[in-house]
C-alpha atoms as a PDB file:
ATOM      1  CA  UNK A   1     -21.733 -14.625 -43.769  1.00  0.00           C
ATOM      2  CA  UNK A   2     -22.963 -18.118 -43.942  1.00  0.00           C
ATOM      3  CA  UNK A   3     -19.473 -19.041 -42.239  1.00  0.00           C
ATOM      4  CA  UNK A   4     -19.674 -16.649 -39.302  1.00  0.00           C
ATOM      5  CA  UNK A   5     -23.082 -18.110 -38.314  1.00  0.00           C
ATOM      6  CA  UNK A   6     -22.173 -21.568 -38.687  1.00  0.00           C
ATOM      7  CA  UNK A   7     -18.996 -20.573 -36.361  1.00  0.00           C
ATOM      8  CA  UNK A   8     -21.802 -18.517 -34.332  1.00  0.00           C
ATOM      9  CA  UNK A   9     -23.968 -22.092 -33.604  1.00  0.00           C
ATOM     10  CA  UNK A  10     -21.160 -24.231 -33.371  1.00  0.00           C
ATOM     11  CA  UNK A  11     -20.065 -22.198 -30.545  1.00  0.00           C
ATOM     12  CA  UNK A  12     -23.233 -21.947 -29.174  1.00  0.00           C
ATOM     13  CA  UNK A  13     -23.421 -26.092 -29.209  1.00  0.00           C
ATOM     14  CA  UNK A  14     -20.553 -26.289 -27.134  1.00  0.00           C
ATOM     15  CA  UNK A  15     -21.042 -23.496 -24.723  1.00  0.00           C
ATOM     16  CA  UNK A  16     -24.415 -24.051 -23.760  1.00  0.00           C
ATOM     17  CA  UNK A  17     -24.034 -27.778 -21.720  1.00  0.00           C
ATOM     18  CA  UNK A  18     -20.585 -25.969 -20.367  1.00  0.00           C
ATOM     19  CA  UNK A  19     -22.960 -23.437 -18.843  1.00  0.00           C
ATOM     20  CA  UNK A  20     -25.642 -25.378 -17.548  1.00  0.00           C
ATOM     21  CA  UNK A  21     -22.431 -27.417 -15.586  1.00  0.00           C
ATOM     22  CA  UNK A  22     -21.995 -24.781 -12.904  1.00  0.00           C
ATOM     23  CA  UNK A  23     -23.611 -25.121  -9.969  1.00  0.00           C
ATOM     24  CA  UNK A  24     -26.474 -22.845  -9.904  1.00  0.00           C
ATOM     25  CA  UNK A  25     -26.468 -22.997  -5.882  1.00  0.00           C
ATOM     26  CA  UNK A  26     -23.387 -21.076  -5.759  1.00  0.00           C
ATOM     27  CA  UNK A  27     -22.835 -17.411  -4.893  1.00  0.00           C
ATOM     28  CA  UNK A  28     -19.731 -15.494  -6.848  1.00  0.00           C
ATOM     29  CA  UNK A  29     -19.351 -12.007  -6.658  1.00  0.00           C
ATOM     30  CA  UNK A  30     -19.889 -11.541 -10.699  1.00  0.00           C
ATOM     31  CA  UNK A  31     -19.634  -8.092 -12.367  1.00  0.00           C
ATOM     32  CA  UNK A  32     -20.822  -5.604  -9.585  1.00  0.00           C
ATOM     33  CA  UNK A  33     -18.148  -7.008  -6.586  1.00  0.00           C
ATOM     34  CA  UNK A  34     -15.564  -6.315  -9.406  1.00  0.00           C
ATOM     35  CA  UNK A  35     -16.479  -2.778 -10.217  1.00  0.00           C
ATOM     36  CA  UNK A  36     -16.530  -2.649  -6.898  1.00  0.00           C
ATOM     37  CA  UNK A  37     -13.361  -3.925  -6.040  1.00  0.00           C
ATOM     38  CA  UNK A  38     -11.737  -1.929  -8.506  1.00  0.00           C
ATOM     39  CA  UNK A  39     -13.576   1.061  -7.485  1.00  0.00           C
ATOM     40  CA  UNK A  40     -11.580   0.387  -4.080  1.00  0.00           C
ATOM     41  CA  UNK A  41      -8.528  -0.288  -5.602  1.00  0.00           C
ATOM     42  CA  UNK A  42      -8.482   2.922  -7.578  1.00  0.00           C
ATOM     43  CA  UNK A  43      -9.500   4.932  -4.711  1.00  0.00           C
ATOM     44  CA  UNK A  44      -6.730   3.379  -2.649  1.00  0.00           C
ATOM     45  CA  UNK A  45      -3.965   4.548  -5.366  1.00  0.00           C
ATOM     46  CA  UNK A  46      -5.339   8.249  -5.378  1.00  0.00           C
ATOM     47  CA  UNK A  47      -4.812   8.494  -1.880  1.00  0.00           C
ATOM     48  CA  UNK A  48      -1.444   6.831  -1.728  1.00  0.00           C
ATOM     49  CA  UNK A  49      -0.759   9.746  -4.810  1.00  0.00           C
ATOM     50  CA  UNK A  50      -2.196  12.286  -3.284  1.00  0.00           C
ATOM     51  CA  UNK A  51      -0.441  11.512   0.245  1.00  0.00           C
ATOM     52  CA  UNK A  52       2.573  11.160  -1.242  1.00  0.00           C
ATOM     53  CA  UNK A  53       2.712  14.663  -3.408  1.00  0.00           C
ATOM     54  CA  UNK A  54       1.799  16.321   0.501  1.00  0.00           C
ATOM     55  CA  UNK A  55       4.350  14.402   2.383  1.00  0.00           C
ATOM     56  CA  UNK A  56       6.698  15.852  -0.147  1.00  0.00           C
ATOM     57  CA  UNK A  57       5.459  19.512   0.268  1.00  0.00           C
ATOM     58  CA  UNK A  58       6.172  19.136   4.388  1.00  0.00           C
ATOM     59  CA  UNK A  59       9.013  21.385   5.296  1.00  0.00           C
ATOM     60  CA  UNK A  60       9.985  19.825   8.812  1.00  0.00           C
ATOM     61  CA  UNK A  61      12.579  21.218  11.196  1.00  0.00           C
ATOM     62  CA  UNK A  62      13.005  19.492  14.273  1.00  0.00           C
ATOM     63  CA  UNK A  63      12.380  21.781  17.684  1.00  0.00           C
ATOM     64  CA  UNK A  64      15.727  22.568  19.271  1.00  0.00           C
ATOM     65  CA  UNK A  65      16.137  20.310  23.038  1.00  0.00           C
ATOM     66  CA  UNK A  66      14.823  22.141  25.464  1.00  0.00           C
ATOM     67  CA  UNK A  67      16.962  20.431  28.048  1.00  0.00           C
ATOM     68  CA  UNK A  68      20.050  20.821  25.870  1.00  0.00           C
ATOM     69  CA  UNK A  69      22.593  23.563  26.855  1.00  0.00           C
ATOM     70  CA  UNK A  70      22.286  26.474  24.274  1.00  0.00           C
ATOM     71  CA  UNK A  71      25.171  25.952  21.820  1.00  0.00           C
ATOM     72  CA  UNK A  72      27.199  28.640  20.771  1.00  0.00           C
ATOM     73  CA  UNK A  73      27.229  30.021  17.390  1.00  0.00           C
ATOM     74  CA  UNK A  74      29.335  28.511  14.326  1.00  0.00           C
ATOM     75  CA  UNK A  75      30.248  25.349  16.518  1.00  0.00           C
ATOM     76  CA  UNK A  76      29.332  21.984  15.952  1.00  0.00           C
ATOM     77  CA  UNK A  77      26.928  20.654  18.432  1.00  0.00           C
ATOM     78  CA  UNK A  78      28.311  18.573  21.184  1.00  0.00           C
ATOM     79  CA  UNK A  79      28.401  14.851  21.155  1.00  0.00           C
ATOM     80  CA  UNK A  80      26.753  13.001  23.501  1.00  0.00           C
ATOM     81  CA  UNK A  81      29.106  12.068  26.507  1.00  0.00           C
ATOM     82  CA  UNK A  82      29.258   8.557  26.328  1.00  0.00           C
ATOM     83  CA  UNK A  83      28.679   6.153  23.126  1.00  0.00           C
ATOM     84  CA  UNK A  84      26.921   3.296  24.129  1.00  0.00           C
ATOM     85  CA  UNK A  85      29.677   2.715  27.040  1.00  0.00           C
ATOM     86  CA  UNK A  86      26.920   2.971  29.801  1.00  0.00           C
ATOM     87  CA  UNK A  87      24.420   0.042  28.456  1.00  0.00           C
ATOM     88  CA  UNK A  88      28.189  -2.014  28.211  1.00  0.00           C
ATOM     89  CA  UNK A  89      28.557  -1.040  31.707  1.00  0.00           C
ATOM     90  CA  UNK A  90      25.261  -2.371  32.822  1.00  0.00           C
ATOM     91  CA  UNK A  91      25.359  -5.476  31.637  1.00  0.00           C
ATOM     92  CA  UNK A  92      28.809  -6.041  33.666  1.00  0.00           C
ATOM     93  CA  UNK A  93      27.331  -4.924  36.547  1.00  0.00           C
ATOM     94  CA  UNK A  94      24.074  -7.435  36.110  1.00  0.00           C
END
């Protein structure tokens, strides 16, 4: 035991005129900002969870057009009736 005490003071020698070479005028956020932050942290991650497990429950079907022409039944919907041809067209125009 006389070891570990020796060890002990040693330590004690060198850590003490470490200690007294921070600036005592300076604020740091010490052990309560970091509970805090990780407080925040934590509660950040159980609501990225917790939004992700309901975003995965959501059963979404979008609303037919309104505007569209009712299509008939076992046909594929129509394509639009041009493909990008118009905004070519305007910029010959322009």
């Amino acid at each position: 035991m006389s070891d570990m005490s020796a060890s002990a003071s040693l330590a004690m020698t060198h850590l003490v005129p470490l200690a007294k070479e921070i600036d005592e005028d300076k604020v740091t956020p010490g052990v309560l900002g970091f509970i805090v932050f990780a407080a925040l942290a934590v509660g950040v991650w159980l609501l990225m969870k917790s939004m992700n497990r309901h975003m995965g429950r959501v059963n979404f079907k979008e609303a037919p057009d309104p505007a569209a022409p009712p299509a008939a039944e076992g046909t594929a919907p129509a394509a639009p009736a041009s493909s990008g041809s118009a905004s070519a067209e305007g910029r010959e125009k322009k």
